[in-house]
C-alpha atoms as a PDB file:
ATOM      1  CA  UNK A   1     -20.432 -20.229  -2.249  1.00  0.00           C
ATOM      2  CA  UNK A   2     -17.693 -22.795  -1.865  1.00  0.00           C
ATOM      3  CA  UNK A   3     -13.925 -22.356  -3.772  1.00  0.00           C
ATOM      4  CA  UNK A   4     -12.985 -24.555  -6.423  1.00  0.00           C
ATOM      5  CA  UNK A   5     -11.049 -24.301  -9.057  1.00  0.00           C
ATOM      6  CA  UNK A   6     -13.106 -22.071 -11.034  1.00  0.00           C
ATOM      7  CA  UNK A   7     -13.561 -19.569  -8.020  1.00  0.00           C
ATOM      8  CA  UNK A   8      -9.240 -19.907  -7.216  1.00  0.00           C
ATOM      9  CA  UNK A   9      -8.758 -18.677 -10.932  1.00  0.00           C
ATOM     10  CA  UNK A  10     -11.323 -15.884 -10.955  1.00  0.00           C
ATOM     11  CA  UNK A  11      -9.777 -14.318  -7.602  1.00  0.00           C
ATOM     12  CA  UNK A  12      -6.460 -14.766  -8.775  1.00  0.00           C
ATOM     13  CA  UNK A  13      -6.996 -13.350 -11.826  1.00  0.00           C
ATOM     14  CA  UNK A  14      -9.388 -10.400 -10.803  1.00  0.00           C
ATOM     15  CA  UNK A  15      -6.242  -9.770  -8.262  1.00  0.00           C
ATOM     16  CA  UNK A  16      -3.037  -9.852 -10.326  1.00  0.00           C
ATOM     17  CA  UNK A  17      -4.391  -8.643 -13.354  1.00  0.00           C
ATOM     18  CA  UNK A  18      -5.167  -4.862 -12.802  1.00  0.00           C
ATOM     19  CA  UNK A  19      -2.095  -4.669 -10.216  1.00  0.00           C
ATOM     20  CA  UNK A  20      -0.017  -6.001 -13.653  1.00  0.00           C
ATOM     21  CA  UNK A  21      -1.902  -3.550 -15.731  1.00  0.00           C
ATOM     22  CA  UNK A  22      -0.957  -0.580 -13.116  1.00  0.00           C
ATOM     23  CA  UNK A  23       2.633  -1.916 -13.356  1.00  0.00           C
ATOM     24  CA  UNK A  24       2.944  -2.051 -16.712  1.00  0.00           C
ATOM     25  CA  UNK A  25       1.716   2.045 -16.764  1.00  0.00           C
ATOM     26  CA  UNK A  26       3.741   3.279 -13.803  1.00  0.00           C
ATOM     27  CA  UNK A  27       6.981   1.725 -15.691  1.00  0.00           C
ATOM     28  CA  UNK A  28       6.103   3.505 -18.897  1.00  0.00           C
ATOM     29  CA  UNK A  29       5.969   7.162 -17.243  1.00  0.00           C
ATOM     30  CA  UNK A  30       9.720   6.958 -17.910  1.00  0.00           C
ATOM     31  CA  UNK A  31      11.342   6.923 -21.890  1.00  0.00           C
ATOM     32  CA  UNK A  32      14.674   7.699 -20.695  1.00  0.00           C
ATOM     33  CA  UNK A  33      16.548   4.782 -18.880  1.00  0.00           C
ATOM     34  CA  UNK A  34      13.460   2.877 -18.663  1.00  0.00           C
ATOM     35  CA  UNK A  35      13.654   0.140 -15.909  1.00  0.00           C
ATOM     36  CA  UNK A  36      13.869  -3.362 -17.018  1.00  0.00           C
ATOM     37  CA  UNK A  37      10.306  -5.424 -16.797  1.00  0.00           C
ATOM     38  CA  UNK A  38      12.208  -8.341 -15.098  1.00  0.00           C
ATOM     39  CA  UNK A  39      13.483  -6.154 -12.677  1.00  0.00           C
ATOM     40  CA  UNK A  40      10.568  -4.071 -11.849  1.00  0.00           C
ATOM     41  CA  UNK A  41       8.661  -7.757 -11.969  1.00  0.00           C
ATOM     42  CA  UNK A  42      11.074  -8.949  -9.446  1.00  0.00           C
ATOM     43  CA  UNK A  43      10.034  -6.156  -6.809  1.00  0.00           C
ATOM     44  CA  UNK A  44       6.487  -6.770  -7.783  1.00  0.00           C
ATOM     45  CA  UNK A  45       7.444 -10.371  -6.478  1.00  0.00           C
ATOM     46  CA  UNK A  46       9.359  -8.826  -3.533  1.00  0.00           C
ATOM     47  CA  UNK A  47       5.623  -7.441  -2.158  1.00  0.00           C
ATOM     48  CA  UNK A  48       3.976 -10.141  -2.896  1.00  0.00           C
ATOM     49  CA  UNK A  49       5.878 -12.501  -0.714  1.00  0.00           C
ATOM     50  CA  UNK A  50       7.965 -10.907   1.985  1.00  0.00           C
ATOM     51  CA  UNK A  51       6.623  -7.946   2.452  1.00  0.00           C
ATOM     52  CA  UNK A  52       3.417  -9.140   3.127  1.00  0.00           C
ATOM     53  CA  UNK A  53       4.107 -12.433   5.186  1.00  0.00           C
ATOM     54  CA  UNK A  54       6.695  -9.867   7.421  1.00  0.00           C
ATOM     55  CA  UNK A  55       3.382  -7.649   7.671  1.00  0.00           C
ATOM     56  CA  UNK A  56       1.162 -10.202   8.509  1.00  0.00           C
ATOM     57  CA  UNK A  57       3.577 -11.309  10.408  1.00  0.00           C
ATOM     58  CA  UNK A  58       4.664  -8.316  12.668  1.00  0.00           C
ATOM     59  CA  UNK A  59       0.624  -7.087  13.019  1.00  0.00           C
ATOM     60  CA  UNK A  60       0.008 -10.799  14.943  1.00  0.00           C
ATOM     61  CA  UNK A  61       2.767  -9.873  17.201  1.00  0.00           C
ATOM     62  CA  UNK A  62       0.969  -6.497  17.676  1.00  0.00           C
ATOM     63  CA  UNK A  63      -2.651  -7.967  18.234  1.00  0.00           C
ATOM     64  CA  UNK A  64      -1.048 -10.663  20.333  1.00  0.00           C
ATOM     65  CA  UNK A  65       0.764  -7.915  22.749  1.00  0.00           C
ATOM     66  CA  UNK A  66      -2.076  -5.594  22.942  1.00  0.00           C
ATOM     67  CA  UNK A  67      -5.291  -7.584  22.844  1.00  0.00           C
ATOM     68  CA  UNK A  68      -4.862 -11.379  23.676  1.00  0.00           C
ATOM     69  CA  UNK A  69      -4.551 -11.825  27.279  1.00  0.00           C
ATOM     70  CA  UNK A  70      -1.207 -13.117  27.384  1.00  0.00           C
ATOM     71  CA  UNK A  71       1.347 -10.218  28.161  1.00  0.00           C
ATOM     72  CA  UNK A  72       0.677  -7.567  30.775  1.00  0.00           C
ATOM     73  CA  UNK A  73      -0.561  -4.588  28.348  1.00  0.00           C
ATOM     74  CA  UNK A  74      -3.223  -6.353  26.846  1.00  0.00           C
ATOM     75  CA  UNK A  75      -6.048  -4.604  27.562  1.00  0.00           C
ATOM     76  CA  UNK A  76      -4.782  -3.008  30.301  1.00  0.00           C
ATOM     77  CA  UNK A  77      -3.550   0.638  28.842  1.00  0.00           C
ATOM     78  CA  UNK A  78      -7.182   1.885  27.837  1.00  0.00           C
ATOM     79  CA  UNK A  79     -10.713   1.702  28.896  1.00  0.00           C
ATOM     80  CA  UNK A  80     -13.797   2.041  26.626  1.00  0.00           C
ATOM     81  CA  UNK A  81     -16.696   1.305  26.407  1.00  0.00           C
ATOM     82  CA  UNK A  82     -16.525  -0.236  23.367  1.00  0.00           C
ATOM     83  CA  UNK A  83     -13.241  -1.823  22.990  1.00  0.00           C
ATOM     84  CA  UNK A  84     -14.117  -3.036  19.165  1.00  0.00           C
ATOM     85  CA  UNK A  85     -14.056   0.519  17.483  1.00  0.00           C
ATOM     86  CA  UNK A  86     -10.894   1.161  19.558  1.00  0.00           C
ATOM     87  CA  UNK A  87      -9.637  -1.967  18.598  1.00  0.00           C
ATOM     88  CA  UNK A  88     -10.567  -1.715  14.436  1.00  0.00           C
ATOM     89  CA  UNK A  89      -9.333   2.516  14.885  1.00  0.00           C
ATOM     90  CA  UNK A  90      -5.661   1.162  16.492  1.00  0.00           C
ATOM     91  CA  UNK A  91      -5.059  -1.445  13.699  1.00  0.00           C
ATOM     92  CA  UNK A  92      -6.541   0.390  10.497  1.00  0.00           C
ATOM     93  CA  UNK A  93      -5.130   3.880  11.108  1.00  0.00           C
ATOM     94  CA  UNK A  94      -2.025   3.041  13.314  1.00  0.00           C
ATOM     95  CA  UNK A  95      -0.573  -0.525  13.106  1.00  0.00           C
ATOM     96  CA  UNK A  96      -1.415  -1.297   9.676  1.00  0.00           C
ATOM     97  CA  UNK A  97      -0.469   1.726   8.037  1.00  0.00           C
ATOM     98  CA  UNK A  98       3.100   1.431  10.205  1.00  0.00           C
ATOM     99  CA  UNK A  99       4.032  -1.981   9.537  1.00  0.00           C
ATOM    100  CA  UNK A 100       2.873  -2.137   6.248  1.00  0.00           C
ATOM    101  CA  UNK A 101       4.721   0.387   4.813  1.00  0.00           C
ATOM    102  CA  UNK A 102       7.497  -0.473   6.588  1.00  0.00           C
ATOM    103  CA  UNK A 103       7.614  -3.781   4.450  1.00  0.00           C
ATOM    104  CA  UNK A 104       6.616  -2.438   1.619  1.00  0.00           C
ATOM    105  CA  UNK A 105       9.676   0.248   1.466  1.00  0.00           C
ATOM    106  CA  UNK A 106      12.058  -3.178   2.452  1.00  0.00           C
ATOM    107  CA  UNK A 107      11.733  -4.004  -0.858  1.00  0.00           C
ATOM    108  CA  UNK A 108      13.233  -0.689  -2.087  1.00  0.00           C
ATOM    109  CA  UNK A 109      16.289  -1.132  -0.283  1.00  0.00           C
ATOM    110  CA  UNK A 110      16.487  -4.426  -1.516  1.00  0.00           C
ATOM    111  CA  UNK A 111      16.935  -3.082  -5.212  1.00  0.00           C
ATOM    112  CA  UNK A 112      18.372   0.025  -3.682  1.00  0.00           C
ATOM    113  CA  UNK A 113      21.660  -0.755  -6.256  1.00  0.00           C
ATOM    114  CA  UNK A 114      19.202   0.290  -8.961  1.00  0.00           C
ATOM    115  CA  UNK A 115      18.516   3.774  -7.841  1.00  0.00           C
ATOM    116  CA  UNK A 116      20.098   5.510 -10.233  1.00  0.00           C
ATOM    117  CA  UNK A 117      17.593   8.276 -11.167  1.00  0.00           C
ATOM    118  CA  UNK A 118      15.207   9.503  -8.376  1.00  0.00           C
ATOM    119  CA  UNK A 119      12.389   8.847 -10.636  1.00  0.00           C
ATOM    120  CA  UNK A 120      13.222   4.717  -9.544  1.00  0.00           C
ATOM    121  CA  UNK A 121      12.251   5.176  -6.237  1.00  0.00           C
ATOM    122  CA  UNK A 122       8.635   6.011  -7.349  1.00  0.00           C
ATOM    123  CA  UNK A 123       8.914   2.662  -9.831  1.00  0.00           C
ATOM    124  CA  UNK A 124      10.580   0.379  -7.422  1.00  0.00           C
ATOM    125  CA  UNK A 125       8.270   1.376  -4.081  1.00  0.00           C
ATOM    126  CA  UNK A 126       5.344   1.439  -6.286  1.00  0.00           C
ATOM    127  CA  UNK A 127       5.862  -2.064  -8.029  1.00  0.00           C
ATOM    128  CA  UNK A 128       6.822  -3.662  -3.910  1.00  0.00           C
ATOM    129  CA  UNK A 129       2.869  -2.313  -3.339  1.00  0.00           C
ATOM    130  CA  UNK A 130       1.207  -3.259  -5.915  1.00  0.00           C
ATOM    131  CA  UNK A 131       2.430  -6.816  -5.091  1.00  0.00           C
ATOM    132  CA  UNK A 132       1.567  -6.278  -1.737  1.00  0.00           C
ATOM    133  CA  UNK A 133      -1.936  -5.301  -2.730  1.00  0.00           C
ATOM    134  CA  UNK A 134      -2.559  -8.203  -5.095  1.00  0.00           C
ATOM    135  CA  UNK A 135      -1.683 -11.103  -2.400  1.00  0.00           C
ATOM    136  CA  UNK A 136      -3.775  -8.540  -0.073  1.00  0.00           C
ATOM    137  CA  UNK A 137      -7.097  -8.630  -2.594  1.00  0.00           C
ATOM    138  CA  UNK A 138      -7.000 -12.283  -3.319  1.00  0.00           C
ATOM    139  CA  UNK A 139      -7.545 -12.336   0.461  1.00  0.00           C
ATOM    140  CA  UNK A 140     -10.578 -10.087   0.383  1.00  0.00           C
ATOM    141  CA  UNK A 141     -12.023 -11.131  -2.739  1.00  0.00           C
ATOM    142  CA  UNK A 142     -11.929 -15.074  -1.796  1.00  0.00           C
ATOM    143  CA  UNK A 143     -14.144 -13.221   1.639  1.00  0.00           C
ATOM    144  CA  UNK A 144     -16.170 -12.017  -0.869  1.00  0.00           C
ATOM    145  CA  UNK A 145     -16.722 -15.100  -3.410  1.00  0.00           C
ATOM    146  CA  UNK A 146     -17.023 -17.388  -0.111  1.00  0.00           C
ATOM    147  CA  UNK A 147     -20.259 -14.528   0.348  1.00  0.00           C
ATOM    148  CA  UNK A 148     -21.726 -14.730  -2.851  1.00  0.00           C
ATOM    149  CA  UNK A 149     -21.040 -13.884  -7.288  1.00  0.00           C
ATOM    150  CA  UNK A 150     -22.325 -10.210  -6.545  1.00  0.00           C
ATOM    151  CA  UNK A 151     -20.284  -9.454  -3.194  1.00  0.00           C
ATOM    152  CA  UNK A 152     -16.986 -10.800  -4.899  1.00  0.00           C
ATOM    153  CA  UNK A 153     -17.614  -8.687  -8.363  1.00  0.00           C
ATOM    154  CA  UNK A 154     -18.031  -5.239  -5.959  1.00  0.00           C
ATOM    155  CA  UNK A 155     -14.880  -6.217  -3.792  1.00  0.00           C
ATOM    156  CA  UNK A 156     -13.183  -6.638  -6.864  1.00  0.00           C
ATOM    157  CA  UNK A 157     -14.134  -3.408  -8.321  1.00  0.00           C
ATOM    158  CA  UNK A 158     -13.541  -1.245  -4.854  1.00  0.00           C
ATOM    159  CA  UNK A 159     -10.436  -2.685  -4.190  1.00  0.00           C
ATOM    160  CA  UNK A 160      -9.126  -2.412  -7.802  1.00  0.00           C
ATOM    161  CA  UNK A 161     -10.136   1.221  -7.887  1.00  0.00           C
ATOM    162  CA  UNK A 162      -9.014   1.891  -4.293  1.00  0.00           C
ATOM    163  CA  UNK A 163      -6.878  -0.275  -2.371  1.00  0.00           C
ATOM    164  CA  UNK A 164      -4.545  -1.411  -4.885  1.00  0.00           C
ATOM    165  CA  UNK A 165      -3.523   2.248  -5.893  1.00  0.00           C
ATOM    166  CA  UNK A 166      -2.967   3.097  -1.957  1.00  0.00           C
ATOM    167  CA  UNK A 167      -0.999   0.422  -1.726  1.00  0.00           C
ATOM    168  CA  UNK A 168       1.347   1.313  -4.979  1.00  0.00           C
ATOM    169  CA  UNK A 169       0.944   5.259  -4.366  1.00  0.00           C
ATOM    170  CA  UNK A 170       1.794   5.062  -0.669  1.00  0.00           C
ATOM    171  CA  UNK A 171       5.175   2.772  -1.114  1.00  0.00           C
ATOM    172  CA  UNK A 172       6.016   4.996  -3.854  1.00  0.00           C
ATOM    173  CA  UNK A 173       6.331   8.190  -2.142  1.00  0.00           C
ATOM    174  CA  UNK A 174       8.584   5.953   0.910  1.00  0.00           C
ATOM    175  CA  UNK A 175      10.568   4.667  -2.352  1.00  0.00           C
ATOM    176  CA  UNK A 176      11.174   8.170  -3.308  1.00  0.00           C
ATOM    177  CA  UNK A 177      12.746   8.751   0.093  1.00  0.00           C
ATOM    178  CA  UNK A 178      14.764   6.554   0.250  1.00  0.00           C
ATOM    179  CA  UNK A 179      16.097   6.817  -3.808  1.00  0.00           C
ATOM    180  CA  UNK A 180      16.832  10.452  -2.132  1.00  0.00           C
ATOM    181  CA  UNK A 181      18.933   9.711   0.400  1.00  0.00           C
ATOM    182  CA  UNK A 182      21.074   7.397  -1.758  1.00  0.00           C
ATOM    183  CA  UNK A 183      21.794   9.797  -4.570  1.00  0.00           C
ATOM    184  CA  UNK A 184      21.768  12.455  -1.994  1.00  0.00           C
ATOM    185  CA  UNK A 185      24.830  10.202  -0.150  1.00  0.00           C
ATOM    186  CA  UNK A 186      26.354  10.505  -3.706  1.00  0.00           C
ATOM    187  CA  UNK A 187      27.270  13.753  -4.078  1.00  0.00           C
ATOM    188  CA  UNK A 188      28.381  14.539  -0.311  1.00  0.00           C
ATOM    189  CA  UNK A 189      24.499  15.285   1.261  1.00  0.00           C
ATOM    190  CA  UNK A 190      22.710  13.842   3.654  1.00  0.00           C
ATOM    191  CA  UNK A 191      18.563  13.333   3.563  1.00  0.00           C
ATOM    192  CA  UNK A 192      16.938  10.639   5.341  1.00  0.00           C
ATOM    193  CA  UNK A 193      14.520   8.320   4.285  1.00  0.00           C
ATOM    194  CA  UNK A 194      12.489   8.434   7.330  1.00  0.00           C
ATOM    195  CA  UNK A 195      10.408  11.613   6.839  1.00  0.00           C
ATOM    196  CA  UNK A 196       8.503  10.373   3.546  1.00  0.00           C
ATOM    197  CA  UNK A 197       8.179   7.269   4.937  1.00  0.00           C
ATOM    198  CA  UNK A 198       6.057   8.931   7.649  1.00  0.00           C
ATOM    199  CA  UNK A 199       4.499  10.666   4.989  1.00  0.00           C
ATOM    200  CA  UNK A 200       3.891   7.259   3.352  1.00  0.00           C
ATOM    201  CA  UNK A 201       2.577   6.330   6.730  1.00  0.00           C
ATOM    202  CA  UNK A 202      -0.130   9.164   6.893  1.00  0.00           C
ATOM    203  CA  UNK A 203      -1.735   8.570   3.381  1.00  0.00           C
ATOM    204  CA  UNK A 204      -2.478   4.807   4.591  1.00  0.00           C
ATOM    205  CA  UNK A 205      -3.833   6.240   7.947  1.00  0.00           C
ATOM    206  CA  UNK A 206      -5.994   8.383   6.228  1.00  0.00           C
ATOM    207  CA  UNK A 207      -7.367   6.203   3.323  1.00  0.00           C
ATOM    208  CA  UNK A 208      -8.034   3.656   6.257  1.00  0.00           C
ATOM    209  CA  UNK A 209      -9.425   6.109   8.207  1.00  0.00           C
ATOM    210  CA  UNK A 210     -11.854   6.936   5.677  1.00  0.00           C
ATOM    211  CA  UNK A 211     -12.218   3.201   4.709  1.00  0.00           C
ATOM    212  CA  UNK A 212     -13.687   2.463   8.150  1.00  0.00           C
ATOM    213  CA  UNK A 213     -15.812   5.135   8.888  1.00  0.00           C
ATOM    214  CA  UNK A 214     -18.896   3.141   8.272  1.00  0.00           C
ATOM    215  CA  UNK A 215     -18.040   0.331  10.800  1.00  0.00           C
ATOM    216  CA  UNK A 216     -16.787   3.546  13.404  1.00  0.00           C
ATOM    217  CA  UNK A 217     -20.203   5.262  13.374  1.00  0.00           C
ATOM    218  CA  UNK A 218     -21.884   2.103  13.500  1.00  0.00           C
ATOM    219  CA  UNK A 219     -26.028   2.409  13.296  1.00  0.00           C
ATOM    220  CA  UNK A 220     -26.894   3.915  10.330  1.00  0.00           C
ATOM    221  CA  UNK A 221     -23.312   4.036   8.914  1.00  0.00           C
ATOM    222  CA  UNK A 222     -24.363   4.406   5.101  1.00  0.00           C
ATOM    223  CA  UNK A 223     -24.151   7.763   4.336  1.00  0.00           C
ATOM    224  CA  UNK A 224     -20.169   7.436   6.233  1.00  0.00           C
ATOM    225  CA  UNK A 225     -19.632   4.479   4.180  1.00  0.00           C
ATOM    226  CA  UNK A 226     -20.551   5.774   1.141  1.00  0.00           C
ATOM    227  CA  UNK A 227     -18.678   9.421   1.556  1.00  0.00           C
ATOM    228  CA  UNK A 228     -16.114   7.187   2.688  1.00  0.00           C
ATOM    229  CA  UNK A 229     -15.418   4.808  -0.190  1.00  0.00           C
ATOM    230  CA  UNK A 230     -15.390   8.032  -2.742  1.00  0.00           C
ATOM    231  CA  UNK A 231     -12.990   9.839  -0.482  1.00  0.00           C
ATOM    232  CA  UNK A 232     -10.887   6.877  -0.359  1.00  0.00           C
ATOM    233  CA  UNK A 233     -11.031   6.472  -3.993  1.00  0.00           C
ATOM    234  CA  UNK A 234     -10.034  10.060  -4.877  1.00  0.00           C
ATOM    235  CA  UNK A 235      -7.191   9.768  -2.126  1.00  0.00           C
ATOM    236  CA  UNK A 236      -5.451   6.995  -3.972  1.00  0.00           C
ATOM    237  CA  UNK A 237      -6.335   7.878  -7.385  1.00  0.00           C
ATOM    238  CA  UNK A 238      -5.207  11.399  -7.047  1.00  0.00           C
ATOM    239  CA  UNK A 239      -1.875  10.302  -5.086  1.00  0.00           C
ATOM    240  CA  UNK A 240      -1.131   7.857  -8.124  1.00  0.00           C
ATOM    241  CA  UNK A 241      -1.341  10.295 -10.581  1.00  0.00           C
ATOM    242  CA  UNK A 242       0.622  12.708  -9.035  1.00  0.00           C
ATOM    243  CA  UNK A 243       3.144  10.037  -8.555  1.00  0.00           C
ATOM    244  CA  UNK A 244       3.380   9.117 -12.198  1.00  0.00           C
ATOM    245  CA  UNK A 245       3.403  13.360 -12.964  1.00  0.00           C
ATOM    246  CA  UNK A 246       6.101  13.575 -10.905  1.00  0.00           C
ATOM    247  CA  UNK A 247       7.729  10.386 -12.930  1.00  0.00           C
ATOM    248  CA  UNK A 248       6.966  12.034 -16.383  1.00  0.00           C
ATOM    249  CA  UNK A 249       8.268  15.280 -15.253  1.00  0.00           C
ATOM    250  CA  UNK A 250      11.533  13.813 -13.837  1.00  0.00           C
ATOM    251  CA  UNK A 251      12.281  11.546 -16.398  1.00  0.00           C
ATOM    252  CA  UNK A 252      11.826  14.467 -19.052  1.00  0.00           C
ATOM    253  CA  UNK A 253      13.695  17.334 -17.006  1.00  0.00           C
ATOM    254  CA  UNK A 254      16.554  16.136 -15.150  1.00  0.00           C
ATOM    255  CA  UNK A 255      16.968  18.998 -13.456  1.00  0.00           C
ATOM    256  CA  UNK A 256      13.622  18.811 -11.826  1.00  0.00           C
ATOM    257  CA  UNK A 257      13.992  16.994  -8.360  1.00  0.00           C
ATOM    258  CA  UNK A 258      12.421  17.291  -5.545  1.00  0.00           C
ATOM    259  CA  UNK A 259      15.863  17.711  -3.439  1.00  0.00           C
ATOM    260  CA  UNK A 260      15.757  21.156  -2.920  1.00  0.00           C
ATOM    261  CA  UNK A 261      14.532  21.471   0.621  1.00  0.00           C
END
């Protein structure tokens, strides 16, 4: 099915819309000190546009050095005997979930003079993915129109249901960090950001890791793909919504943070 005009609006609209609609919900966890729309929208924009080019970016720099034949490590640091899966395993669960979050948490330290309240962190990082994941869908979904009406209506729905809430969940938890080592700086202590953007790091790896698992066992990869896709979907799902508890519960107790290590 060729894109026209019709098709352009459908994918843009099947993208930006629930990402908006998760936006809209993840500011409202907080009454108190409620972050402005316009500046939340403004990180939103932030993912959209530089963290993703930077990502897409910095991963063709990676596939360049390690599998196009132009440096002297590509393809010359592993041998199997079926370079694909190695090659889909490296990128999903390793490069992608590195890079992107790295990005995606950029955009937190760009609006790092709004971390006033730990809770922002969690706001901030998750508005920079849910950007992210709406230029990301558009992507997939235009894949999936290009492949036919039913194909793009079931990317839409997985993606919407899984992807897009990785994408925001992940980032938030790396926003947290690094709203925790600003305040943290504030009163004389020192936390670094680093450890939950590893942590950030290792929800991606996993969701992909799930994600793929149809493609890895190859053959008969149905029953993989389908354990996969619910496993991916109750990853993200149940990371969001302990994201937005710990929101509610921080916005509503300010004595509840999570700095007591």
């Amino acid at each position: 099915m060729e894109l026209g005009i019709l098709g352009i609006a459908a994918i843009t609209l099947a993208a930006f819309i629930p990402a908006t609609i998760y936006l809209i919900w993840i500011r409202q966890a907080e009454i108190y000190q409620r972050e402005s729309l316009r500046a939340v929208e403004l990180n939103f924009l932030y993912g959209a546009t530089v963290s993703i080019g930077l990502a897409i970016f910095l991963e063709t720099i990676v596939i360049v050095f390690f599998f196009e034949p132009v440096t002297i490590f590509s393809k010359s640091i592993w041998t199997f005997d079926d370079d694909s899966v190695f090659e889909l395993f490296f990128l999903a669960v390793i490069v992608a979930p590195f890079v992107e979050e790295l990005t995606k948490v950029s955009g937190v330290f760009w609006s790092s003079a709004r971390l006033t309240e730990l809770e922002n962190g969690f706001i901030y990082g998750a508005a920079t993915g849910l950007g992210f994941a709406a230029v990301e869908n558009v992507l997939y979904m235009a894949n999936g129109y290009i492949e036919g009406i039913e194909i793009f209506v079931a990317v839409a729905i997985v993606r919407t249901v899984s992807s897009t809430l990785l994408h925001a969940s992940a980032s938030a938890v790396a926003g947290y960090g690094v709203a925790l080592g600003r305040i943290s700086k504030m009163v004389g202590k020192r936390v670094s950001w680093i450890p939950y953007y590893l942590i950030a790091v290792g929800i991606h790896g996993l969701f992909n890791m799930f994600a793929i698992a149809g493609e890895v066992y190859g053959g008969d990869g149905v029953l993989p793909s389908i354990a996969g896709f619910f496993l991916t979907v109750f990853l993200a799902v149940g990371t969001m919504l302990w994201v937005r508890k710990v929101i509610v519960r921080m916005d509503r107790e300010p004595s509840f943070v999570l700095l007591r290590r």
